[in-house]
Protein backbone atom coordinates (compact mmCIF):
# COMPACT_ATOMS: atom_id res chain seq x y z
CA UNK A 1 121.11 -51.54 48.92
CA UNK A 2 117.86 -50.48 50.65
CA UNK A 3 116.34 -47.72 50.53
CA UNK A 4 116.65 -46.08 53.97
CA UNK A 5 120.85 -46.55 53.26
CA UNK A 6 120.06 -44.95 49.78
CA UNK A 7 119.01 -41.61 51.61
CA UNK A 8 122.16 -40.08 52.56
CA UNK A 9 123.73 -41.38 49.84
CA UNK A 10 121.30 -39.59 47.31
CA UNK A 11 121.30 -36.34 49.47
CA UNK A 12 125.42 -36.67 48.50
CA UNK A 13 124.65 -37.85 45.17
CA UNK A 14 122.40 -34.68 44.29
CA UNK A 15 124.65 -32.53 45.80
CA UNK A 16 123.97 -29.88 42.97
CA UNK A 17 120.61 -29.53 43.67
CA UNK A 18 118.82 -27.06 45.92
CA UNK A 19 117.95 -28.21 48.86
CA UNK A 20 114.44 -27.01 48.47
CA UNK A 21 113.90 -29.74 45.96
CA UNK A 22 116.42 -32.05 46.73
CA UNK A 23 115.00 -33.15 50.17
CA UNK A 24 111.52 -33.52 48.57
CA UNK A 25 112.52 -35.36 45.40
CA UNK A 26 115.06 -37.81 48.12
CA UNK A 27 111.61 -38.19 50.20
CA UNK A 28 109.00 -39.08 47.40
CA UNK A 29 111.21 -41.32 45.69
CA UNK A 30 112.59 -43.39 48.26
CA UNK A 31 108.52 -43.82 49.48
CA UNK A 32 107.84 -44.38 45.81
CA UNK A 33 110.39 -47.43 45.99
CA UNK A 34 109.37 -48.94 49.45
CA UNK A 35 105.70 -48.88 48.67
CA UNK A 36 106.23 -50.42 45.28
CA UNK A 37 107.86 -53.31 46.81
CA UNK A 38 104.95 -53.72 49.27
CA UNK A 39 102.74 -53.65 46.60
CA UNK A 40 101.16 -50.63 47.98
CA UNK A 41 100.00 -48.91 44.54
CA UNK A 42 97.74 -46.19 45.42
CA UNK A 43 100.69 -44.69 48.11
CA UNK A 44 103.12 -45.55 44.98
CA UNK A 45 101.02 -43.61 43.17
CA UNK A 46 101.23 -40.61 45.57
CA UNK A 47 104.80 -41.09 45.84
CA UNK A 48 104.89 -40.39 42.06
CA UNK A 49 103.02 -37.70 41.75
CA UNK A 50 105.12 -36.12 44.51
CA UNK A 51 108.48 -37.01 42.83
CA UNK A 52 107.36 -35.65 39.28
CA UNK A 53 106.01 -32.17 40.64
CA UNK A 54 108.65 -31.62 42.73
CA UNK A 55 111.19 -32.35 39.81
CA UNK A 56 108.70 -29.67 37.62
CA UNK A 57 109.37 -27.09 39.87
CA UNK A 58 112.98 -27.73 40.00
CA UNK A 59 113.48 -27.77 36.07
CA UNK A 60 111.40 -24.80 36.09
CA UNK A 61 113.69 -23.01 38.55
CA UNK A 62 116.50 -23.84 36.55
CA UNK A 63 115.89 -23.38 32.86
CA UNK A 64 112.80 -20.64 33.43
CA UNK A 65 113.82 -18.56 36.39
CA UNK A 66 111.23 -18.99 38.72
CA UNK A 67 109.09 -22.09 39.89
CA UNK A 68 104.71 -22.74 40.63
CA UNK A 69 105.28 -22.55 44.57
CA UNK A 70 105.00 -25.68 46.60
CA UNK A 71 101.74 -25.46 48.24
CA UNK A 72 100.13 -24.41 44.99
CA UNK A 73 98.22 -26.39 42.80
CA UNK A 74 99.32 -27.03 39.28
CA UNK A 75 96.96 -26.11 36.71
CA UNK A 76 97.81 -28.42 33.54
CA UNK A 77 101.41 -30.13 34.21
CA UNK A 78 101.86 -30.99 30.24
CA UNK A 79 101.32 -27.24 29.31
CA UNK A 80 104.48 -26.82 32.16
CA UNK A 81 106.73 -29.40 31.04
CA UNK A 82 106.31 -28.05 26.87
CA UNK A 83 107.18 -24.88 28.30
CA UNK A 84 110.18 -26.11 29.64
CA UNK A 85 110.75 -28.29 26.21
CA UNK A 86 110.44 -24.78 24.64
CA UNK A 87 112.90 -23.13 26.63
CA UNK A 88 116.13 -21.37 25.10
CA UNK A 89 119.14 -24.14 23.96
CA UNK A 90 121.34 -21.52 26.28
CA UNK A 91 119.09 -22.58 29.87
CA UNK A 92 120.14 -26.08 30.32
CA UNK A 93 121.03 -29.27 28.84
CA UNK A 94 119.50 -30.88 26.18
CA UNK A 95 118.52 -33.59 29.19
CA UNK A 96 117.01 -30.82 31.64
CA UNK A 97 115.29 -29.50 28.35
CA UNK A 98 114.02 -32.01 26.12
CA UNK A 99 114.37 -35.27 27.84
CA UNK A 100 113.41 -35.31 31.39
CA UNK A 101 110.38 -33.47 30.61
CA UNK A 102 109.34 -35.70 28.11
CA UNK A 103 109.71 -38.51 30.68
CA UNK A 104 108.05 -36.44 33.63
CA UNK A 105 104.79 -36.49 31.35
CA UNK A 106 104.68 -40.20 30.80
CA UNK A 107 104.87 -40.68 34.09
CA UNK A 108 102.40 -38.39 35.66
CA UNK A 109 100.36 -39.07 32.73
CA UNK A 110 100.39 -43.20 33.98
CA UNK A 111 99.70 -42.19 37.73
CA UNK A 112 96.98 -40.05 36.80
CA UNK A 113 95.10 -42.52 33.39
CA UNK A 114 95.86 -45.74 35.31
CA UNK A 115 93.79 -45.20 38.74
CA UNK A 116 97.26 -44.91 40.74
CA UNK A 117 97.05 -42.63 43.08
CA UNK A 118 94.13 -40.36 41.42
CA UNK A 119 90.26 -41.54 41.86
CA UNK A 120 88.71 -41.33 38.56
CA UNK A 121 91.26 -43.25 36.63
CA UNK A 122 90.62 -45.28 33.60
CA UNK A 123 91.84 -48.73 34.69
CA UNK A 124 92.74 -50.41 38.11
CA UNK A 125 95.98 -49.90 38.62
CA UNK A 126 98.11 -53.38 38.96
CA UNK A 127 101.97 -54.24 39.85
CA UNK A 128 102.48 -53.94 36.27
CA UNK A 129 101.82 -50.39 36.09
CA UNK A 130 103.66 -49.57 39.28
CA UNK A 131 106.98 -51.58 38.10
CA UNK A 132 106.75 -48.91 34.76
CA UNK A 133 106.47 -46.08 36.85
CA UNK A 134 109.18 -47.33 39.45
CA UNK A 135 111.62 -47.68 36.48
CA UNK A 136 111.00 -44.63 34.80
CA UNK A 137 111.41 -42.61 38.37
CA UNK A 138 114.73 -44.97 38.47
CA UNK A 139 115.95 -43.19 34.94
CA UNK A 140 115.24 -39.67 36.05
CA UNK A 141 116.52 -40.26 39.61
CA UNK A 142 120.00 -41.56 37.82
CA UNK A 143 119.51 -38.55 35.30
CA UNK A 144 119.45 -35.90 37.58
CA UNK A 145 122.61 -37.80 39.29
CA UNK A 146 124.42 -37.72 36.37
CA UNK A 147 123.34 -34.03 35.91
CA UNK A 148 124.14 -32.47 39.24
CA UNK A 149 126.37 -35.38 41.51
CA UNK A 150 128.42 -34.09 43.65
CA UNK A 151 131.31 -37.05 43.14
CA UNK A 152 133.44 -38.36 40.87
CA UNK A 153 132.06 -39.78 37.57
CA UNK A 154 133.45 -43.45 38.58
CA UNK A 155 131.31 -43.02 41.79
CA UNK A 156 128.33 -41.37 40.57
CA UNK A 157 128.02 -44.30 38.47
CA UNK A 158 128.14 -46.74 40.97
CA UNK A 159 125.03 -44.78 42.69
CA UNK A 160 123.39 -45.37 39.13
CA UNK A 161 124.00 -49.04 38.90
CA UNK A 162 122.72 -49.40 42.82
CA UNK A 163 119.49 -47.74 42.11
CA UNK A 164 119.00 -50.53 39.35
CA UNK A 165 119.23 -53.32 42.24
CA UNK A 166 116.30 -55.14 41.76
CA UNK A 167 114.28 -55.45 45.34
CA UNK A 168 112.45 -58.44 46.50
CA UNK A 169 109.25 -57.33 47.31
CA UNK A 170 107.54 -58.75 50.69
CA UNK A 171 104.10 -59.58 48.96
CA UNK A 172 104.25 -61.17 45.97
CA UNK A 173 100.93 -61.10 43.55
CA UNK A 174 100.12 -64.10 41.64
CA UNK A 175 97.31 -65.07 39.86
CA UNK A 176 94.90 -63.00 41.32
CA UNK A 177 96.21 -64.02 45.13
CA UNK A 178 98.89 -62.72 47.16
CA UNK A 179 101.56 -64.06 48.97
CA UNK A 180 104.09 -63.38 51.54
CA UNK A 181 107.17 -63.83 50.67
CA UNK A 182 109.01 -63.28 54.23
CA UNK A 183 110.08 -66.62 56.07
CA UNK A 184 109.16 -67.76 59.45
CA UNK A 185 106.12 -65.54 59.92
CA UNK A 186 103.12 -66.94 62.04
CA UNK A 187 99.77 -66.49 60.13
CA UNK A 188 98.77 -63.91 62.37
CA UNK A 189 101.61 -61.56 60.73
CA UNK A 190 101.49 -63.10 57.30
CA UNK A 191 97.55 -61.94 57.79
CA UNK A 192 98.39 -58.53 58.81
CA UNK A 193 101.04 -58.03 56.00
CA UNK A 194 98.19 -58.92 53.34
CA UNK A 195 95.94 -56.57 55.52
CA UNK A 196 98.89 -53.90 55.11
CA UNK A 197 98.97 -54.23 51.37
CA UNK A 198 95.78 -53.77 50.56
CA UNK A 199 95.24 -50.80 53.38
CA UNK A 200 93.30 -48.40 51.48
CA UNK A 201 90.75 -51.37 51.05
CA UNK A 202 88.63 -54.61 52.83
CA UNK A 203 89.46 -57.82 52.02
CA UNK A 204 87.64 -60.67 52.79
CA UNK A 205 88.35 -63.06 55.44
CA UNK A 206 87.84 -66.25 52.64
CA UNK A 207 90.60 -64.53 50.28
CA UNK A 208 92.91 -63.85 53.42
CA UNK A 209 92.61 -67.57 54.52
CA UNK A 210 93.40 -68.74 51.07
CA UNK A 211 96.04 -66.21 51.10
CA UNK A 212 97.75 -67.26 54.11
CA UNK A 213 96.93 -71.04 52.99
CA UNK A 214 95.04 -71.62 56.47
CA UNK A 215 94.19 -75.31 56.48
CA UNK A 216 90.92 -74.44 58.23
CA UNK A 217 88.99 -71.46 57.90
CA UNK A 218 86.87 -71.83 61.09
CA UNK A 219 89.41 -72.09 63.31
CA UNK A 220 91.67 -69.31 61.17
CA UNK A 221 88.60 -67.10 62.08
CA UNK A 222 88.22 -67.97 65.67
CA UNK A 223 91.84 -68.09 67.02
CA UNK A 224 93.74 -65.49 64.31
CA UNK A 225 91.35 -62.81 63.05
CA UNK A 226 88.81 -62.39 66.22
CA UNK A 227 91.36 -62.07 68.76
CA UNK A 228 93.03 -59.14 66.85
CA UNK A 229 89.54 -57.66 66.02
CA UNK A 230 89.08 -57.55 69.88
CA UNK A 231 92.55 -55.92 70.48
CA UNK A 232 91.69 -53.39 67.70
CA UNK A 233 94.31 -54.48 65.35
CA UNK A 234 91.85 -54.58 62.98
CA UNK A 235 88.09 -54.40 62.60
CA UNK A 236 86.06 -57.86 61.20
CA UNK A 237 82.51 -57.36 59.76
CA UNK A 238 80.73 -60.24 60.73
CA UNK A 239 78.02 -59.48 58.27
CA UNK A 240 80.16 -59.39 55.24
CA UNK A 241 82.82 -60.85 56.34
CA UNK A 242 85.22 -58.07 55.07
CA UNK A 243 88.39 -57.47 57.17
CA UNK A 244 90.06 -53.74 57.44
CA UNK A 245 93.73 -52.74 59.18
CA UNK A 246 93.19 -50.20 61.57
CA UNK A 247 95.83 -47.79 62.80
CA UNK A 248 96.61 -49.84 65.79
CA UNK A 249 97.57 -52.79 63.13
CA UNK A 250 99.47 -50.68 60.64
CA UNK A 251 101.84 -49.23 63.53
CA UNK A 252 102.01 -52.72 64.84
CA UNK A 253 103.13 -53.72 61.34
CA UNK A 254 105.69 -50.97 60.65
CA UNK A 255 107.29 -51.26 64.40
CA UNK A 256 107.53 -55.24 63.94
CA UNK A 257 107.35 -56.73 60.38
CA UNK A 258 108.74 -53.96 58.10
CA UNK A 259 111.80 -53.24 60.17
């Protein structure tokens, strides 16, 4: 199940949600999964934040009677999810009150501690990090489907057990290296998929050789990275020999190789 053929499903799913927060929650969790499994962690990170804010607001329209506007900036999202822990037995669930809360604070707590999505974070974040968050978004995604599907119980669990489908990413980290996991690929793409991954950053042309395992890095510099550099696909420092995706290259990518 991918995740573009998981949209219209979930809009279904969360049928007994507004649409005010449904289409948002639908929107940063399905880019939460795709840019987990292209190892994008910083947009994962965005996606998260997105997806547990919009989810605030949601449980705060629901058990408190009114909701921090979208478009306004939240002020201390703990203090806002105890509230909602606080909130009368009679408002909700015991899930909409005490556990999805709970679980909306790990998680934004992680993508803001872990340097996900958030400059100024304690640690890098790594794949490791990302899979946590992914899974916990999983549980509260199946939560709220439990809580507010529009189907029968038989299939609102078979949306459940499809959102635990393990996907297979398209870069694979290893060992301090990456790899492309996608077969048949010419270098040039496998370049520009390790290019893609690590977009909000340089790499270096040495560590995308090795990457691509380019018998010989002269020639992978003269015939694969210059010729893009001179269509704009991406822009090669000669000086330090850092390599960066430019837009050109990342709408090439997402036309051609994500597809």
């Amino acid at each position: 199940m991918t995740t573009k053929s998981l949209s219209p499903v979930l809009d279904t799913a969360l049928a007994g949600m507004p649409k005010t927060f449904r289409t948002r929650l639908i929107k940063a969790y399905l880019n939460l999964k795709k840019n987990a499994s292209e190892s994008r962690h910083d947009a994962a990170g965005v996606a998260v934040g997105k997806l547990c804010e919009t989810v605030l607001r949601h449980l705060q329209s629901k058990l408190l009677g009114t909701f921090i506007p979208f478009g306004t900036h939240i002020p201390n999202f703990p203090d806002e999810c105890r509230k909602l822990v606080s909130s009368p037995a009679s408002s909700g669930t015991e899930s909409e009150r005490q556990i999805v809360p709970r679980a909306l604070v790990f998680l934004y707590t992680m993508r803001n501690k872990r340097g996900i999505g958030h400059v100024g974070g304690d640690v890098d974040a790594n794949s490791i990090d990302v899979s946590a968050m992914t899974k916990v978004a999983d549980w509260i995604v199946c939560e709220l489907i439990r809580l507010y599907h529009g189907l029968s119980l038989e299939e609102a669990q078979d949306i459940v057990d499809g959102l635990a489908i393990r996907q297979l990413p398209i870069i694979w980290e290893v060992a301090g290296k990456k790899r492309v996991l996608k077969d048949g690929l010419a270098a040039k793409d496998e370049a520009l998929l390790l290019l893609y991954s690590s977009a909000d950053s340089s790499v270096f042309i040495g560590d995308l050789c090795e990457w691509v395992e380019y018998s010989n890095p002269g020639v992978f510099k003269s015939k694969v990275i210059r010729p893009m550099h001179k269509a704009r696909i991406l822009e090669f420092d000669e000086e330090t020999e850092s390599i960066t995706l430019s837009p050109k290259g990342v709408a090439y990518i997402e036309d051609n190789l994500l597809r």
